[in-house]
Protein backbone atom coordinates (compact mmCIF):
# COMPACT_ATOMS: atom_id res chain seq x y z
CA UNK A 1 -31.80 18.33 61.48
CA UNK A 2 -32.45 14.63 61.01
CA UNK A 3 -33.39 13.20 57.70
CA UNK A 4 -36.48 13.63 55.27
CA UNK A 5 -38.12 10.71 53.75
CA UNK A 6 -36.82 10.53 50.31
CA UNK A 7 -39.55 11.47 47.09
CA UNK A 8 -38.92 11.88 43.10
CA UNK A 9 -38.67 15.44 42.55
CA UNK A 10 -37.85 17.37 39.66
CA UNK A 11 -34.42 19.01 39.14
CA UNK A 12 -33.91 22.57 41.25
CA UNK A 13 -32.96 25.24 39.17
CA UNK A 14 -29.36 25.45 39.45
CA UNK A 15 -26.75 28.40 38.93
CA UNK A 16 -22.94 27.89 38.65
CA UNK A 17 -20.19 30.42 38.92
CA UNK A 18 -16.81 29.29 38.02
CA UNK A 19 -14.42 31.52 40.17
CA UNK A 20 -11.33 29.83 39.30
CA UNK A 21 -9.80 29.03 36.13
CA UNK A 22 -8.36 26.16 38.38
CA UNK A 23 -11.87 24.61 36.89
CA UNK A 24 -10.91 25.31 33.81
CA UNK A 25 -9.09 21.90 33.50
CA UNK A 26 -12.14 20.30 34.31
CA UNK A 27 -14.27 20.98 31.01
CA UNK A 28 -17.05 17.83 32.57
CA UNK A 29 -17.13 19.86 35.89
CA UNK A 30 -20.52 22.03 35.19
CA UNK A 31 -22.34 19.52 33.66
CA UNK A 32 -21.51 16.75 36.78
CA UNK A 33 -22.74 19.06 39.24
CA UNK A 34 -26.04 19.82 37.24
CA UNK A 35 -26.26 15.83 36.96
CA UNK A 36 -25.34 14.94 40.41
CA UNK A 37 -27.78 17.89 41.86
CA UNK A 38 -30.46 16.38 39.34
CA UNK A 39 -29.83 12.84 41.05
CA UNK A 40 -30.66 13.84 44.59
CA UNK A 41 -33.36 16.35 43.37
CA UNK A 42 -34.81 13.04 42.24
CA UNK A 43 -34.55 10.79 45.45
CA UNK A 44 -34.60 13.58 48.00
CA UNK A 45 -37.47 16.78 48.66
CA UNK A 46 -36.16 20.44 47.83
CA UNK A 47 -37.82 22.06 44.77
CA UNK A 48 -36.39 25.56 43.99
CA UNK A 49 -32.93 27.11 43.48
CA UNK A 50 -29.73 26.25 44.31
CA UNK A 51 -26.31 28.05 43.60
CA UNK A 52 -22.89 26.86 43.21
CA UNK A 53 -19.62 28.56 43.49
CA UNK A 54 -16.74 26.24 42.15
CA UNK A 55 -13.78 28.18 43.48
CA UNK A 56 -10.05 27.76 44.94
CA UNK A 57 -8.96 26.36 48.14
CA UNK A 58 -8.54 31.15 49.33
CA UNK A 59 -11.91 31.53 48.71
CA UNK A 60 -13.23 28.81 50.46
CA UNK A 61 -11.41 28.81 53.05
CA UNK A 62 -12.25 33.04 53.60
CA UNK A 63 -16.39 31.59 53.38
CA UNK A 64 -15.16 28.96 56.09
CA UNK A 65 -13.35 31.96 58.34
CA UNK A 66 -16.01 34.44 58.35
CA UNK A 67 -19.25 32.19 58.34
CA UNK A 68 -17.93 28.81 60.52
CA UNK A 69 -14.77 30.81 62.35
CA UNK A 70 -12.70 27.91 60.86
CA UNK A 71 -9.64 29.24 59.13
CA UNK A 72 -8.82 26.79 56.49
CA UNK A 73 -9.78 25.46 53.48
CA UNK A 74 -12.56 22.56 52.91
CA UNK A 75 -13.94 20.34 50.12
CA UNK A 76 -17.59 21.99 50.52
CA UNK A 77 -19.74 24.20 51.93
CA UNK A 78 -23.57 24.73 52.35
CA UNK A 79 -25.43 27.64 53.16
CA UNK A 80 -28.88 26.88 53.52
CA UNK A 81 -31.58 30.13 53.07
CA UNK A 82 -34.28 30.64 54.71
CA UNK A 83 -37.87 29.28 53.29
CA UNK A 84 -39.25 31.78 50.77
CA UNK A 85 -41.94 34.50 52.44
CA UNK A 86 -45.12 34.28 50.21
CA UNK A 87 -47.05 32.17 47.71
CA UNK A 88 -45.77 31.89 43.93
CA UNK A 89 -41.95 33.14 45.31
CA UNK A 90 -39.44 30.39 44.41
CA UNK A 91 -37.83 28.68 47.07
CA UNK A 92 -33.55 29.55 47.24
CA UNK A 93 -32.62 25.99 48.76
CA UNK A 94 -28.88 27.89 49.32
CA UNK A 95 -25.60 27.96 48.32
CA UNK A 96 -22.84 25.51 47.77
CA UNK A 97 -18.75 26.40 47.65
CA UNK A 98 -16.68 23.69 46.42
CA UNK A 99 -12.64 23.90 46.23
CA UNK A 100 -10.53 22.67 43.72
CA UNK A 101 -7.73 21.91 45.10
CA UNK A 102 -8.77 20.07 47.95
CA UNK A 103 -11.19 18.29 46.03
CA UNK A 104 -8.72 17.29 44.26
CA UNK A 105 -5.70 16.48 46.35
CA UNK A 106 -8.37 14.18 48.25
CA UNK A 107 -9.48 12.32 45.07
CA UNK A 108 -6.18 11.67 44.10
CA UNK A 109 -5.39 10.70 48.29
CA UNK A 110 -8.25 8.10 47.98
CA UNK A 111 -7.45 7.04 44.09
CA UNK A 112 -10.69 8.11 42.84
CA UNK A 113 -11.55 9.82 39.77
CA UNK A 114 -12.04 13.92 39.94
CA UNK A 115 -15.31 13.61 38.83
CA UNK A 116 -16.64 11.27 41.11
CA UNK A 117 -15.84 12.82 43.85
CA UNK A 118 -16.76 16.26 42.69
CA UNK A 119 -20.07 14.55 41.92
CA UNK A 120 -19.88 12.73 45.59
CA UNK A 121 -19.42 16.77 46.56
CA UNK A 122 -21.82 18.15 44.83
CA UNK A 123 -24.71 15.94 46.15
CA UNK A 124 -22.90 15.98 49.76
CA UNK A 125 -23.63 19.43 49.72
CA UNK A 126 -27.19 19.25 48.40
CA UNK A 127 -28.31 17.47 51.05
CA UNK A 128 -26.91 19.64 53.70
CA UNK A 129 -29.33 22.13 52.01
CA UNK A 130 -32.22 20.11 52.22
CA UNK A 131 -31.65 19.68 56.24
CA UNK A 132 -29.75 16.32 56.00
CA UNK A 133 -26.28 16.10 58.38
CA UNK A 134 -23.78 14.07 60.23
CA UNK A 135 -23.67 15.34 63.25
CA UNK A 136 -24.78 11.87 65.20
CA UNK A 137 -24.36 7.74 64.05
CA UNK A 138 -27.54 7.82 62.97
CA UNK A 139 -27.56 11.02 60.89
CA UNK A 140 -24.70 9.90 59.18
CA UNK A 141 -25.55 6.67 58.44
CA UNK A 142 -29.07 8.02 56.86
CA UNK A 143 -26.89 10.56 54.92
CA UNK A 144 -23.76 8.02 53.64
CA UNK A 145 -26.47 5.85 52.65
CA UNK A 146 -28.62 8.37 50.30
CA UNK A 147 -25.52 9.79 48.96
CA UNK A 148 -24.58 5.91 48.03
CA UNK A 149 -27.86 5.56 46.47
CA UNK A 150 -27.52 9.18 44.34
CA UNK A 151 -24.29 8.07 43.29
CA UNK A 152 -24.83 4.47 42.46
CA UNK A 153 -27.95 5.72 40.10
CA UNK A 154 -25.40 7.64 38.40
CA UNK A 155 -22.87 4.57 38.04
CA UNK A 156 -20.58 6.02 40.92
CA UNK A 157 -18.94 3.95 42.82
CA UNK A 158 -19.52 3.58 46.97
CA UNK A 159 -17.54 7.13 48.14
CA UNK A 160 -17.48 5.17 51.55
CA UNK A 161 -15.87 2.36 50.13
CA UNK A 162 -12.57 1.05 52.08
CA UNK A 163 -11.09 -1.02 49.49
CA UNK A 164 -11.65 -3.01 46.44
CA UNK A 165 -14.02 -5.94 48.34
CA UNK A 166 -16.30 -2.67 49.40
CA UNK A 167 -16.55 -1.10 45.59
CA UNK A 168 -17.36 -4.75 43.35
């Protein structure tokens, strides 16, 4: 899906499940996501409820098995649902799996803080539930550049960024 024209929104409501005391070293890691989910709620459409499973590189990589036929492990995943069925019913927006420890043996690969990237993740994932991909150029160009947006509004630098010219 290609994607939507951006629009303020208000936050979605937004569950988290730690499933790993990996997180556990990561006291800020709850409150980013809520934050970086809040900062694409606000630039991108998708009102309703979103759930997050912060887990280990196993789990996600089982969720990547069984529901992509990909056996190994990957920063995130999205699981869109399917529109709610009926006036006044909430909308589920999906789900989102993100793994510590490739999140974080990539942020420390690309010298980037843990939180920034998890925040990059979080928001990555977000929009995959709101329709938004990568699949072409032109769908990831429209994508890069929303999630640059999101993260610059929360003082994050450019995730795309090459080196030090790109982030100032």
């Amino acid at each position: 899906m290609s994607a939507r024209p951006a629009r303020r929104n208000a936050a979605p409501d937004i569950d988290i499940e730690i499933q790993s005391p990996l997180w556990e070293t990561e006291r800020e890691a709850e409150p980013t996501v809520r934050a970086a989910i809040a900062a694409a709620a606000a630039r991108a459409a998708g009102d309703g409820e979103v759930s997050v499973l912060l887990a280990d590189d196993t789990a996600v990589q089982a969720l990547n098995r069984d529901w992509r036929k990909i056996d190994k492990p990957t920063n995130v995943l999205s699981f869109p649902a399917t529109p709610a069925k009926g006036p006044g019913i909430p909308a589920l927006l999906g789900d989102i799996a993100i793994a510590f420890e490739t999140l974080d043996r990539e942020a420390r690969a690309e010298g980037k803080p843990f939180l920034h990237h998890l925040a990059h993740l979080a928001v990555h994932g977000y929009l995959h539930l709101l329709g938004y991909d990568h699949q072409t150029d032109s769908e990831a160009e429209a994508m890069e550049a929303l999630e640059r947006e999101i993260l610059a509004a929360m003082r994050i630098p450019d995730p795309y960024a090459t080196d030090a010219a790109d982030i100032a």
